[in-house]
PDB file of N, CA and C in Angstrom:
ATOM      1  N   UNK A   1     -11.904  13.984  -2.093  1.00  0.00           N
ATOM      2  CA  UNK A   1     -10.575  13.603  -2.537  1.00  0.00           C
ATOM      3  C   UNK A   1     -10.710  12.548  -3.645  1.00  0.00           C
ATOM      4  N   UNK A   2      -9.893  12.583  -4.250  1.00  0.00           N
ATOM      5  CA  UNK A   2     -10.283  11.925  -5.708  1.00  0.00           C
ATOM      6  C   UNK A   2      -9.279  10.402  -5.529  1.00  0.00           C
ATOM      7  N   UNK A   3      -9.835   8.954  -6.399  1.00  0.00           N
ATOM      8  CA  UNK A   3      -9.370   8.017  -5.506  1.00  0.00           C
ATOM      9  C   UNK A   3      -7.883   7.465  -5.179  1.00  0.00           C
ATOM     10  N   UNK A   4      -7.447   8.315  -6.130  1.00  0.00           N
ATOM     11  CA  UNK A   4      -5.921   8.140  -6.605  1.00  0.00           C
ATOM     12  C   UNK A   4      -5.098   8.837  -5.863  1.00  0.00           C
ATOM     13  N   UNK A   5      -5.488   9.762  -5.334  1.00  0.00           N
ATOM     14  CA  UNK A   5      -4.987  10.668  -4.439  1.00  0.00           C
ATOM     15  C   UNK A   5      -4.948   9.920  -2.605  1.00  0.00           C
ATOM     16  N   UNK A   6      -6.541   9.192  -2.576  1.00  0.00           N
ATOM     17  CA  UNK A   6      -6.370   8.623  -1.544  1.00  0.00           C
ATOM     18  C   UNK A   6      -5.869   7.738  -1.376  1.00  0.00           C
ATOM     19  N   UNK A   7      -5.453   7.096  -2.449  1.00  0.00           N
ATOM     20  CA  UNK A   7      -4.671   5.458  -2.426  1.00  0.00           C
ATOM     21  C   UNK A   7      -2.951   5.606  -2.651  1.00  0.00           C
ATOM     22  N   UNK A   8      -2.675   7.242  -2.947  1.00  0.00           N
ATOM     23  CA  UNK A   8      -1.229   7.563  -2.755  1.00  0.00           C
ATOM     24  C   UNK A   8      -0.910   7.758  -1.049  1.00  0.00           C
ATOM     25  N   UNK A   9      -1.634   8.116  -0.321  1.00  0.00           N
ATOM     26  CA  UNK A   9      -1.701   8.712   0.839  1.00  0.00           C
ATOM     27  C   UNK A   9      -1.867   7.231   1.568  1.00  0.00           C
ATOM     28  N   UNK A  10      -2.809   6.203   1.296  1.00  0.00           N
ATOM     29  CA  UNK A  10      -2.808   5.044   2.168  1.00  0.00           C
ATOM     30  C   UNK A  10      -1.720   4.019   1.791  1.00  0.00           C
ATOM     31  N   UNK A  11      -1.054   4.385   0.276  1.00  0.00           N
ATOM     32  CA  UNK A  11       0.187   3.774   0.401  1.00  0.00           C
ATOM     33  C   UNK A  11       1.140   3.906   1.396  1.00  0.00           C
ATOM     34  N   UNK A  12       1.289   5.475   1.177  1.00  0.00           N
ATOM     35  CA  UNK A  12       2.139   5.985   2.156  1.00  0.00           C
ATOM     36  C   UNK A  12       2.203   5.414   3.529  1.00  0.00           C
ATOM     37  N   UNK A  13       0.982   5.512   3.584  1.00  0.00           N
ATOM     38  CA  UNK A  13       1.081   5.486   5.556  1.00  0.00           C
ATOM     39  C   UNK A  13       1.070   4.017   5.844  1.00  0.00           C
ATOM     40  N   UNK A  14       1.075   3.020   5.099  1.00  0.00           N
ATOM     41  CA  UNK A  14       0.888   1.262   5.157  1.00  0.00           C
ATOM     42  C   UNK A  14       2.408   1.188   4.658  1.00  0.00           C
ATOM     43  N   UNK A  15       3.157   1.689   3.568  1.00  0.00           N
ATOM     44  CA  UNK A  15       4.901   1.605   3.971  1.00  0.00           C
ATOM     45  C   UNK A  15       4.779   1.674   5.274  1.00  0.00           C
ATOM     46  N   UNK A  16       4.651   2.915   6.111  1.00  0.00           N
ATOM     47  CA  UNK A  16       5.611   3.136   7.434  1.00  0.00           C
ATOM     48  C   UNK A  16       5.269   2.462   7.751  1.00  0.00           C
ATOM     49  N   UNK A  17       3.624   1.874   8.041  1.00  0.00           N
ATOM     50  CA  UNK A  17       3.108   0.732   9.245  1.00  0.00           C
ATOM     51  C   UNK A  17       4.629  -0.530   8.986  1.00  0.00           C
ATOM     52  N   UNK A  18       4.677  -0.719   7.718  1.00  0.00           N
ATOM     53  CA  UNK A  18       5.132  -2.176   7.814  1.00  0.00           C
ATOM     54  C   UNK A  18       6.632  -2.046   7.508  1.00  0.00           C
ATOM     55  N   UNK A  19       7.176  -0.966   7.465  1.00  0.00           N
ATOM     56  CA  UNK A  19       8.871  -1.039   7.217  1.00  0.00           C
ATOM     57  C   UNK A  19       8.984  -0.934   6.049  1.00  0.00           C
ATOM     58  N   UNK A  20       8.293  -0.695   4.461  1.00  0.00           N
ATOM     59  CA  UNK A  20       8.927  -0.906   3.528  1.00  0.00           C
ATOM     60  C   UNK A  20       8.503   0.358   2.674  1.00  0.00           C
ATOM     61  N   UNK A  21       9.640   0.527   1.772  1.00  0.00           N
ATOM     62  CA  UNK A  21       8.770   1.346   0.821  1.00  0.00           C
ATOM     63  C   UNK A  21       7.931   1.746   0.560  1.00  0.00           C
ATOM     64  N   UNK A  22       7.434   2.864  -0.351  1.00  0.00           N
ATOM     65  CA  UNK A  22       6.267   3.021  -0.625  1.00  0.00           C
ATOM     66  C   UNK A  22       6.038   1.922  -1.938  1.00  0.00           C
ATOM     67  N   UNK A  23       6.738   1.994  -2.822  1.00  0.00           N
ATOM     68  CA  UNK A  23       6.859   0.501  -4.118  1.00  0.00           C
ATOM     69  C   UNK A  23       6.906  -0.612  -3.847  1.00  0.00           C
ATOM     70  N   UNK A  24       6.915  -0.604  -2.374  1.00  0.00           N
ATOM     71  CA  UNK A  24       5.968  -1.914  -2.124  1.00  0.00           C
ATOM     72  C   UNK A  24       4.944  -2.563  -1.565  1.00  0.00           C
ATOM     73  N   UNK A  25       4.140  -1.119  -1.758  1.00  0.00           N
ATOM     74  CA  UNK A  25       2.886  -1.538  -1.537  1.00  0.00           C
ATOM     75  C   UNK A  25       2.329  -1.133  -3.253  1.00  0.00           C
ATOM     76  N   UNK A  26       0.824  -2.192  -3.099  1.00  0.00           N
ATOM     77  CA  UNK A  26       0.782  -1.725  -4.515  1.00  0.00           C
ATOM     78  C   UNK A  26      -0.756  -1.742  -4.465  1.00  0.00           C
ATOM     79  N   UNK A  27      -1.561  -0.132  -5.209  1.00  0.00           N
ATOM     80  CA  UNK A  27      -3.006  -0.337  -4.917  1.00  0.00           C
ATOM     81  C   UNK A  27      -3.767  -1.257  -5.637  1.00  0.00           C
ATOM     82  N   UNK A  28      -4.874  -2.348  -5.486  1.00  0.00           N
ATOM     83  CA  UNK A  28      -5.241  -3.388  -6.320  1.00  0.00           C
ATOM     84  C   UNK A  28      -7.127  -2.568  -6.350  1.00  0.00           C
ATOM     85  N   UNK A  29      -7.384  -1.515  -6.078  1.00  0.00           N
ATOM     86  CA  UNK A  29      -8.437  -0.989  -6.326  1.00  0.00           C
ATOM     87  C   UNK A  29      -9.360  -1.415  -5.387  1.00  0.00           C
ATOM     88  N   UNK A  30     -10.902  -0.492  -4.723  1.00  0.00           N
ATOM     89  CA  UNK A  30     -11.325  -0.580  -3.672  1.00  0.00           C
ATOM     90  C   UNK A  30     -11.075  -0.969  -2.868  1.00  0.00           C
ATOM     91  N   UNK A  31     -10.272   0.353  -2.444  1.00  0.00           N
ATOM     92  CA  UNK A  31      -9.824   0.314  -1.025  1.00  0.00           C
ATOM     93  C   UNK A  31      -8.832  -1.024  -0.525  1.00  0.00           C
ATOM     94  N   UNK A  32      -8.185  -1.773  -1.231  1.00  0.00           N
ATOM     95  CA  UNK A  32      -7.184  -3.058  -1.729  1.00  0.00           C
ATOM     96  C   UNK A  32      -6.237  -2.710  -1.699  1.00  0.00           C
ATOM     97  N   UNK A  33      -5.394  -3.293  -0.932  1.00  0.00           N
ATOM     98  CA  UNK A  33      -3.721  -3.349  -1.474  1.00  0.00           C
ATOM     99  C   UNK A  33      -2.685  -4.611  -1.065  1.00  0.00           C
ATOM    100  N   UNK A  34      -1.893  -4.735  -1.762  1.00  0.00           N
ATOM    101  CA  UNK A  34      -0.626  -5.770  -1.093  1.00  0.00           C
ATOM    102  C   UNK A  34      -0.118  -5.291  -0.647  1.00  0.00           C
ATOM    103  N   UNK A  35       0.841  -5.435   0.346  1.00  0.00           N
ATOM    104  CA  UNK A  35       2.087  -4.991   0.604  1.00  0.00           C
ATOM    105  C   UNK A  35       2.906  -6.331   0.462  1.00  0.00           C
ATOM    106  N   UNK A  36       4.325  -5.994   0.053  1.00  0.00           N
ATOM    107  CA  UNK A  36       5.125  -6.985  -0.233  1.00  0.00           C
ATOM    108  C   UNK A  36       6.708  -7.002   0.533  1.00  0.00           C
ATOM    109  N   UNK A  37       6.707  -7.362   1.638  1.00  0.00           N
ATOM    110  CA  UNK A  37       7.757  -7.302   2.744  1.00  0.00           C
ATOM    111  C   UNK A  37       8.126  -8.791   2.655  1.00  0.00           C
ATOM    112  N   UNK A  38       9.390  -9.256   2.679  1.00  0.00           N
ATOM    113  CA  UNK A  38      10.480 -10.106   3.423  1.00  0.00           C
ATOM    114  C   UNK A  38       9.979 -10.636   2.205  1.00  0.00           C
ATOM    115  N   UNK A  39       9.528 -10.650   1.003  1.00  0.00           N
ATOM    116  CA  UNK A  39       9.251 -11.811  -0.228  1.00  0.00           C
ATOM    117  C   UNK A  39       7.667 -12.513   0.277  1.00  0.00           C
ATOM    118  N   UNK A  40       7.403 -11.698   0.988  1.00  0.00           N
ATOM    119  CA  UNK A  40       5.523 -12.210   1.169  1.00  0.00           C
ATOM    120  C   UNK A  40       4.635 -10.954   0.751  1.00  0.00           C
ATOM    121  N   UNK A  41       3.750 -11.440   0.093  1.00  0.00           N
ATOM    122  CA  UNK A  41       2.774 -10.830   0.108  1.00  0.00           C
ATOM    123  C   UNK A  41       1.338 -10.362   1.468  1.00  0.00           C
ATOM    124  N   UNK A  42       1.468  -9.502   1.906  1.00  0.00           N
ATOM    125  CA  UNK A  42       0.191  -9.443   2.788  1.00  0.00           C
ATOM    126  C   UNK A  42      -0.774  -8.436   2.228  1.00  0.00           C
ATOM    127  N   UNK A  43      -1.919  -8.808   1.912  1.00  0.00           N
ATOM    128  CA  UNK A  43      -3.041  -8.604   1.337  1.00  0.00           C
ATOM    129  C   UNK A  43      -3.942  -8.155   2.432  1.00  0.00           C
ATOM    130  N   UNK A  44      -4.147  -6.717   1.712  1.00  0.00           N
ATOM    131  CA  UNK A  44      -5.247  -5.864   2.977  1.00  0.00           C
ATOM    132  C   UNK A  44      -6.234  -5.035   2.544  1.00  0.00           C
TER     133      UNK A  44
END
């Protein structure tokens, strides 16, 4: 799977974990992302 493809798919599924959008999570590269709920950032 190519990495862009997997980092659309772990967006996806880290929205539902946390309640928000998918636009608000955002990929920051290897295997990295924020998510940005209630005006915080959580970094994973």
């Amino acid at each position: 799977m190519h990495p862009i493809e997997k980092a659309s798919k772990d967006r996806e599924s880290l929205a539902k974990e946390y309640g928000v959008p998918v636009s608000s999570v955002v990929w920051i590269g290897d295997n990295k992302y924020i998510v940005v709920k209630e005006g915080r950032e959580i970094r994973i």
